[in-house]
Protein backbone atom coordinates (compact mmCIF):
# COMPACT_ATOMS: atom_id res chain seq x y z
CA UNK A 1 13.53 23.40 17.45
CA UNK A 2 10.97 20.71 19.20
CA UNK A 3 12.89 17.34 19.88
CA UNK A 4 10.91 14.51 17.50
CA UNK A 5 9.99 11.30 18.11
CA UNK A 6 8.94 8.24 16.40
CA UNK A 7 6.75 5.17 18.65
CA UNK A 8 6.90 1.93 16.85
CA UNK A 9 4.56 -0.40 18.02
CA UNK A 10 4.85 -4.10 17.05
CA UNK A 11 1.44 -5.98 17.01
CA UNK A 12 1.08 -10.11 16.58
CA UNK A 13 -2.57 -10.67 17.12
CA UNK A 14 -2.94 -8.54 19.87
CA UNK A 15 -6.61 -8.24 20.00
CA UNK A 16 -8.16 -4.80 21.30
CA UNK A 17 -4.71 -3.77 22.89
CA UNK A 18 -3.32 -2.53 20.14
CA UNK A 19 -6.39 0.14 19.12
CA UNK A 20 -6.68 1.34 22.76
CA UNK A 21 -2.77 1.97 23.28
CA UNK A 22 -3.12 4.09 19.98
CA UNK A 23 -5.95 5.94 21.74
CA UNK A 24 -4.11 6.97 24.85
CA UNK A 25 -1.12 8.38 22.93
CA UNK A 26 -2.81 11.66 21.90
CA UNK A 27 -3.31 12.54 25.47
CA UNK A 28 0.54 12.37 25.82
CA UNK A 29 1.63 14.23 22.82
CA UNK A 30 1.90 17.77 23.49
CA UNK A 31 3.59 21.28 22.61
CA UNK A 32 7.15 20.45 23.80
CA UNK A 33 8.15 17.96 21.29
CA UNK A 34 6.52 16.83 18.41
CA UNK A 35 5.60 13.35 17.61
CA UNK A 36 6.86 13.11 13.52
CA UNK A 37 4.91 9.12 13.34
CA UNK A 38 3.20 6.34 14.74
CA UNK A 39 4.42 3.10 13.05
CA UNK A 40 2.34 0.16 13.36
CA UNK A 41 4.15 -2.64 12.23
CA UNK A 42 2.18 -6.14 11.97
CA UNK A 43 3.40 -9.27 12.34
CA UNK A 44 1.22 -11.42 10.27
CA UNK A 45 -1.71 -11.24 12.41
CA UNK A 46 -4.74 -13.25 11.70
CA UNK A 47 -6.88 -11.61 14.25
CA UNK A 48 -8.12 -8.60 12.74
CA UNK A 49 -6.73 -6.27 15.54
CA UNK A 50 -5.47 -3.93 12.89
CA UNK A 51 -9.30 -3.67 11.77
CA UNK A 52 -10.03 -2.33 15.80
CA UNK A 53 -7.67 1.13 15.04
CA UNK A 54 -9.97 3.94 15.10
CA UNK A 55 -9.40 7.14 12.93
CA UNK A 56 -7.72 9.71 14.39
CA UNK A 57 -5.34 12.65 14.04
CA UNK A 58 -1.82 11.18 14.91
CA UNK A 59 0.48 10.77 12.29
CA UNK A 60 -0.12 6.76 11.55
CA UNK A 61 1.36 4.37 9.26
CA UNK A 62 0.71 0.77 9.33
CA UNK A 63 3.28 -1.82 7.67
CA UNK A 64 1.95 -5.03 7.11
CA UNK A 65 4.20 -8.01 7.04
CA UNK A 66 3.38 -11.33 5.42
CA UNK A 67 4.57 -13.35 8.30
CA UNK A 68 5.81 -12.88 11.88
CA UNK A 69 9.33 -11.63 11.49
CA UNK A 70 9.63 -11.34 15.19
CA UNK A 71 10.13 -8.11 17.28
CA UNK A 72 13.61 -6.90 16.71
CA UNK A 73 13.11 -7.40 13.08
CA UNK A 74 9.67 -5.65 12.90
CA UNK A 75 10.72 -2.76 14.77
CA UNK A 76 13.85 -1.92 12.38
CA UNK A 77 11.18 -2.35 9.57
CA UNK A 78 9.00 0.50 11.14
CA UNK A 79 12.41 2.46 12.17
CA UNK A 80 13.83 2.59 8.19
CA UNK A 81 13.55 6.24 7.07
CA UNK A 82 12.93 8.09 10.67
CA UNK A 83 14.27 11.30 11.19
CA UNK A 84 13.38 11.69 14.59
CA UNK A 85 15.68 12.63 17.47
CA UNK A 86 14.45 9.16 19.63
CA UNK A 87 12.81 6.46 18.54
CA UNK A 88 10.28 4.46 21.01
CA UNK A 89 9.70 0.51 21.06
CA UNK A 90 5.85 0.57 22.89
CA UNK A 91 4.68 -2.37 23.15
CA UNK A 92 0.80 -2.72 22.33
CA UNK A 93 -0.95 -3.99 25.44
CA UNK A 94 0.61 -0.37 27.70
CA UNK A 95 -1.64 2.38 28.15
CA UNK A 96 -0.01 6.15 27.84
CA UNK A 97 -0.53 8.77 30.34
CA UNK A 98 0.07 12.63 30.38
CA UNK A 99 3.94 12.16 31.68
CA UNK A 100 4.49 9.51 29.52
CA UNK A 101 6.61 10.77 26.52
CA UNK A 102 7.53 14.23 27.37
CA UNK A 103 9.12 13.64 30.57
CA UNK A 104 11.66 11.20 29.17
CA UNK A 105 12.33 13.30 26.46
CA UNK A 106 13.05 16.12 28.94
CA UNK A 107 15.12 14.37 30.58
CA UNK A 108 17.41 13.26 27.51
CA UNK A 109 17.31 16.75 26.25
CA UNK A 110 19.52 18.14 28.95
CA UNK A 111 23.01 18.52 27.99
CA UNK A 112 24.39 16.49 31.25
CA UNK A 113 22.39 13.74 30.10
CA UNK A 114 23.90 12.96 26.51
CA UNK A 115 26.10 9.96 26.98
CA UNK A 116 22.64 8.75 28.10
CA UNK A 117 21.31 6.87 25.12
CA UNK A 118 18.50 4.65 26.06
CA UNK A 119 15.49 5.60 28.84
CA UNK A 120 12.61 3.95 30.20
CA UNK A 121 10.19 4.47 32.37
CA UNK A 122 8.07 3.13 35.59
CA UNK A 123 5.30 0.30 34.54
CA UNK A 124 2.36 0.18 36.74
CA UNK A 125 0.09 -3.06 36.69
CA UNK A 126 -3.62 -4.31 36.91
CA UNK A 127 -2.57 -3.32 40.58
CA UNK A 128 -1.37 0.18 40.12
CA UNK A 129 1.74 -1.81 41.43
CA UNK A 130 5.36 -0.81 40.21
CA UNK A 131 6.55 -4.10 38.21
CA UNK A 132 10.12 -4.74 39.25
CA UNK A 133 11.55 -5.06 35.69
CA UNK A 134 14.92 -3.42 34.91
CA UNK A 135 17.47 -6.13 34.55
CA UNK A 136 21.46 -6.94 34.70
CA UNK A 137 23.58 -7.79 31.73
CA UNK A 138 24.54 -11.49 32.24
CA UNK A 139 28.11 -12.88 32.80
CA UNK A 140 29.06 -16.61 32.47
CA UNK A 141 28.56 -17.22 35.68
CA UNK A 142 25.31 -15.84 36.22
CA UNK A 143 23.85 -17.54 33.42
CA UNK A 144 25.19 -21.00 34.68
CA UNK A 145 23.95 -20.31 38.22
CA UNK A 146 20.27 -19.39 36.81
CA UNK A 147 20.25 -22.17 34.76
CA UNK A 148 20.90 -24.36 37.80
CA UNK A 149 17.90 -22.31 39.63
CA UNK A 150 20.64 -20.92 42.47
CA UNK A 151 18.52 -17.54 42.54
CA UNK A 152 15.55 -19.28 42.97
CA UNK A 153 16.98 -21.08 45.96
CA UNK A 154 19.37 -18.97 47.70
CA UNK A 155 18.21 -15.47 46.53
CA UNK A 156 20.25 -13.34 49.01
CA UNK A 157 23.65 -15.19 47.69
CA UNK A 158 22.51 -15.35 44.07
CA UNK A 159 20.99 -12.62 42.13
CA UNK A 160 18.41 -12.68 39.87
CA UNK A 161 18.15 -11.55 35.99
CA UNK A 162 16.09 -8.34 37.25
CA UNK A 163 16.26 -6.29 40.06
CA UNK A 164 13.50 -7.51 42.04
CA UNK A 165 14.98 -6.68 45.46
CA UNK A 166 14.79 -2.82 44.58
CA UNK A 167 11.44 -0.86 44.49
CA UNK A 168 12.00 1.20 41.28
CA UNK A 169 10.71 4.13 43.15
CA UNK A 170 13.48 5.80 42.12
CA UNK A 171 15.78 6.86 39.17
CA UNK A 172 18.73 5.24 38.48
CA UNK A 173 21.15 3.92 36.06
CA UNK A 174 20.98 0.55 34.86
CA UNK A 175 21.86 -2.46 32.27
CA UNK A 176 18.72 -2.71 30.82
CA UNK A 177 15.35 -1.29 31.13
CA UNK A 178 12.20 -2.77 30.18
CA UNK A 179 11.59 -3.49 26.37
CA UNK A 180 7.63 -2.71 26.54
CA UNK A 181 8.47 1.40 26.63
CA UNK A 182 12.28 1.39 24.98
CA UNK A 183 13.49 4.89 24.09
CA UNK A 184 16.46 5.57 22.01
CA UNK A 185 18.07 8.16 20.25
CA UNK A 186 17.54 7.38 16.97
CA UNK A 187 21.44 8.37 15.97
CA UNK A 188 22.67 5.97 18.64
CA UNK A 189 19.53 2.97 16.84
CA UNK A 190 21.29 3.77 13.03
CA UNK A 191 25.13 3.67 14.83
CA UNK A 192 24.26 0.29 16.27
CA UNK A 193 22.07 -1.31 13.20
CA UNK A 194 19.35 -1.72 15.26
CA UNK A 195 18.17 -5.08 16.55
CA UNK A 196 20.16 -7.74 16.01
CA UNK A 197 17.32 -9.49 13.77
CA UNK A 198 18.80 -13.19 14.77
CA UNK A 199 16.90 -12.32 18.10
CA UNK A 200 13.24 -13.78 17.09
CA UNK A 201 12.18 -12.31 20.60
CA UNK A 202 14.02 -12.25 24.03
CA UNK A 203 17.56 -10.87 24.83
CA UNK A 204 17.24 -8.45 21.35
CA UNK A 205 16.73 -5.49 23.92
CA UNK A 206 19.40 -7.06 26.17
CA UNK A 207 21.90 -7.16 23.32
CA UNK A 208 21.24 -3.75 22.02
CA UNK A 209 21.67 -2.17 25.49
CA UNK A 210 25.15 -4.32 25.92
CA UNK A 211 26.32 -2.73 22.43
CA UNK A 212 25.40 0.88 23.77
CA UNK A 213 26.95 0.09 26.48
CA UNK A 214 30.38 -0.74 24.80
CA UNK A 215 29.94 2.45 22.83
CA UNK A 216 29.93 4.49 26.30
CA UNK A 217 26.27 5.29 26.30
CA UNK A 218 23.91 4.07 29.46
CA UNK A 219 20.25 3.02 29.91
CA UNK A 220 18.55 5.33 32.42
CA UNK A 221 15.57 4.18 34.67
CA UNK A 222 13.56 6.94 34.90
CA UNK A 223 11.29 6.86 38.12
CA UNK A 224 9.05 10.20 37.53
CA UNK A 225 7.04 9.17 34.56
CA UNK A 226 4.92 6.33 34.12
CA UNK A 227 2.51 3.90 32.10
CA UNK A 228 0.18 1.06 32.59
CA UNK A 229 1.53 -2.06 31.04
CA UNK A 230 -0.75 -5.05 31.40
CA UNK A 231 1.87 -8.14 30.42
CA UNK A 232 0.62 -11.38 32.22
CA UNK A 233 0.67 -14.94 31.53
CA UNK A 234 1.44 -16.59 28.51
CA UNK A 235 -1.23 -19.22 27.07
CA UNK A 236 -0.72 -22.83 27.35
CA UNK A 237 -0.66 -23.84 23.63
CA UNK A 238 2.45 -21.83 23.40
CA UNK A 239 4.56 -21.99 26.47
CA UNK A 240 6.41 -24.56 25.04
CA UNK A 241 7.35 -22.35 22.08
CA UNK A 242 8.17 -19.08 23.83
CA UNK A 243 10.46 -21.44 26.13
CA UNK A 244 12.21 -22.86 23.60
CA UNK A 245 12.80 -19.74 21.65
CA UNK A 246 13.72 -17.79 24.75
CA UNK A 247 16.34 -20.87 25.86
CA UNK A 248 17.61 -20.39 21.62
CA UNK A 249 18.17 -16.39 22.49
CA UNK A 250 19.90 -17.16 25.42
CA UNK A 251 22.55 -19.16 23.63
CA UNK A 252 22.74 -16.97 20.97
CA UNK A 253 23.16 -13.94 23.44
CA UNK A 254 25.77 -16.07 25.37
CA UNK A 255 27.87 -16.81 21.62
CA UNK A 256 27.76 -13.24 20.79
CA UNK A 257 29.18 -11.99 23.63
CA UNK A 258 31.23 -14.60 25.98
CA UNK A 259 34.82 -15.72 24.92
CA UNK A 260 34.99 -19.14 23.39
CA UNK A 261 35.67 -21.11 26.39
CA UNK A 262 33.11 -19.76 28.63
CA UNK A 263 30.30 -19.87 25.66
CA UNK A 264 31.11 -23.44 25.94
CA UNK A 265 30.57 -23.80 29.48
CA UNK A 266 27.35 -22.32 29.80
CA UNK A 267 25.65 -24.08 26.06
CA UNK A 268 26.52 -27.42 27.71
CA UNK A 269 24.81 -26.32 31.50
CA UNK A 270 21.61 -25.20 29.15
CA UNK A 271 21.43 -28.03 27.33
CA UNK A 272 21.93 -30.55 29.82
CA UNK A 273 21.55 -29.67 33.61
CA UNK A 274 19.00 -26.85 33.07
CA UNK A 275 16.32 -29.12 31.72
CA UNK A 276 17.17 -31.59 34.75
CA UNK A 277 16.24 -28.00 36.96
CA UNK A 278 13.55 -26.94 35.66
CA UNK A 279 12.23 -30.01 35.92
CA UNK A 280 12.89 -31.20 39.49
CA UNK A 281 11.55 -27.39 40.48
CA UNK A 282 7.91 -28.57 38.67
CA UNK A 283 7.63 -31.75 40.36
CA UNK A 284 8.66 -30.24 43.60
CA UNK A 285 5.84 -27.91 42.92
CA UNK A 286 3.81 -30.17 41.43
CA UNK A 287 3.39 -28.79 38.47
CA UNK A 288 2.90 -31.58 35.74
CA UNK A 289 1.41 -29.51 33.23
CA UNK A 290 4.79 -27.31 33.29
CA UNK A 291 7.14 -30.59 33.35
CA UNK A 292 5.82 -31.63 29.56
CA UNK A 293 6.07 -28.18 28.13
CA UNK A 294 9.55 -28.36 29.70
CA UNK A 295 9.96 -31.39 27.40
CA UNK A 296 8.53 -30.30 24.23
CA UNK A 297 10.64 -26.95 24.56
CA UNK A 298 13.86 -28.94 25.10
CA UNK A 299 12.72 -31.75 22.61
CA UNK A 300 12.80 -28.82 19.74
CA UNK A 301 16.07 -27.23 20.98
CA UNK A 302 17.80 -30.50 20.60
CA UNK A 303 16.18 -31.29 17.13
CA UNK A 304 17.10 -27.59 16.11
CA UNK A 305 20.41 -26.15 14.64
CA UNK A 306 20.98 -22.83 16.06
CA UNK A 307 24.33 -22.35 14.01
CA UNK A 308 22.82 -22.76 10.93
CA UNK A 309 21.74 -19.55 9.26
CA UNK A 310 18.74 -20.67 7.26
CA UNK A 311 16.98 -21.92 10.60
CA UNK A 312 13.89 -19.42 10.97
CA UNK A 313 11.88 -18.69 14.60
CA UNK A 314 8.27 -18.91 14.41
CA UNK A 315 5.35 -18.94 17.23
C-alpha cells in the first residue's frame, strides 16, 4: 500500500506565494506515495490571495477562518479528519521540486527509521544558498545568555538558537528542523494533540518537537532533498508586533517546560535586562528605527497578561 500524505499550508495574506507553491506541488507528487489532500487553511486574509489559486487536479480543500487564529492553531484546523500516514506543515512562500516529498517519505518508510517521527529538509534561498536553519532546544541557561546577546558577542563560547556554524550539507539528527517544510507522522501529530494552540506563532514547532522528543521519537535533517523557501525580512509596520509576540512565546515556551525556579530566572532576564540588550546592540549599530520598535514591543509585553487565558494574539 502507497504511504499518504496530507500538506497543510497556512496562508495570512500571502499575496501570489501561496497560488505558485500550489503550482509546484504537482511536479512532486508521484507514483510512490499518494498525496490523499492539499489543505489550505486561511487566516483571515484580506488580500485576495486565495482568489490567485488556479484550478488544477490536486486534491484541494480550502478552510476559511474568520480571523487569524495563528499558525499552530490553523494547521490543527486543516489536520482534523486526516488519514494520512504524515502530515506536512509547508509554508506558502517555498517552491516544491521533484525530490521534495518523496524522498522524505522514503526515508521515514524504512523500518530503521521509525522512532524517527518528524523530517525536514534542505531550504535553498534567492541565492541557491543552503539557509542554516535547524535549531537547539533551549535550556535556562541558554535562554538567559541570548537574552543578554552573549552569542552575538562571543559566538565561539556561546551558541546560538540555530546551528549556523554547520553547513547543512549533510544529514543529521537534530532538535528541531525548520517549520516552513515540517513532516510528521500523522499518528505521532494525533498522540501529541498537535500544536499547542497557546503558541500564536514562534516556538509552536519548537514545543512540538520537545514533546516528541520526550516520547522517544527524533527530528531528522534530511540533507538529499530540497526546496526553495524565499523567507526574508519582515515589514516595518509590524516588527514591533512579531517581536512582542515572539518575546510572549518565549515565556510561554520557558513556563511549559523549565522547573519553577529557573522559569523565574529567565521571565525576569526577558523582561528586564533583555530590553536594556537589545537596545544598547541598536544604538551601537545605530539603528534608531530598531530601538523604538524595541520599545513598542516591550511597551505591549508589559501592558499584557500572559497568564491570563482570555488574552488573544493578533498581528
Amino acid at each position: 500500500m502507497l504511504p499518504k500524505l496530507d500538506i497543510i499550508v497556512v496562508n495570512w495574506n500571502s499575496g501570489n506565494f501561496v497560488s505558485e507553491c500550489i503550482e509546484t506541488i504537482s511536479c512532486a507528487v508521484n507514483k510512490n506515495f499518494k498525496l490523499n489532500r492539499l489543505v489550505v487553511v486561511d487566516n483571515g486574509s484580506s488580500d485576495k490571495s486565495l482568489s490567485k489559486i488556479k484550478q488544477n487536479n490536486l486534491p484541494l480543500i480550502i478552510i476559511k477562518n474568520e480571523q487569524n487564529f495563528g499558525f499552530g492553531k490553523a494547521c490543527n484546523i486543516g489536520a482534523v479528519g486526516s488519514e494520512a500516514d504524515y502530515l506536512l506543515m509547508l509554508n506558502p512562500d517555498t517552491r516544491l521540486f521533484e525530490n521534495s516529498l518523496w524522498i522524505p517519505i522514503k526515508y521515514m518508510e524504512k523500518e530503521e527509521n521509525k522512532n524517527i517521527g518528524i523530517i525536514g529538509i534542505q531550504l535553498l534561498n534567492d541565492k541557491n544558498e543552503i539557509s542554516r536553519n535547524c535549531a537547539r532546544f533551549p535550556t535556562p541557561l541558554k535562554m538567559i545568555y541570548r537574552s543578554l546577546g552573549l552569542n552575538k558577542l562571543f559566538p565561539q563560547i556561546f551558541q546560538g538558537h540555530f546551528m549556523s556554524e554547520w553547513d547543512h550539507k549533510d544529514s543529521r539528527i537534530v532538535d528541531q528542523v525548520m517549520g516552513s517544510f515540517f513532516m510528521i507522522r500523522r499518528k505521532l501529530f494525533n498522540d501529541l494533540d498537535g500544536y499547542d494552540e497557546r503558541f500564536f506563532v514562534y516556538y509552536e514547532d519548537l514545543d512540538l518537537a520537545l514533546r516528541a522528543r520526550k516520547k522517544d521519537y527524533l527530528s531528522f535533517y534530511l540533507a538529499d532533498a530540497s526546496i526553495y523557501h524565499k523567507g526574508g525580512g519582515v515589514t516595518e509596520n509590524i516588527k514591533s508586533k512579531r517581536m512582542f509576540i515572539n518575546l510572549q512565546s518565549k515565556i510561554l515556551f520557558a513556563k511549559k517546560h523549565f522547573n519553577r525556579s529557573s522559569f523565574i530566572i529567565v521571565y525576569l532576564v526577558i523582561l528586564i535586562l533583555e530590553p536594556v540588550s537589545r537596545i544598547l546592540g541598536a544604538v551601537f549599530t545605530g539603528s534608531f528605527t530598531s530601538i523604538v520598535q524595541i520599545s513598542k514591543a516591550y511597551i505591549k509585553l508589559y501592558k499584557s497578561n500572559l497568564f491570563n487565558k482570555n488574552y488573544k494574539y493578533s498581528l
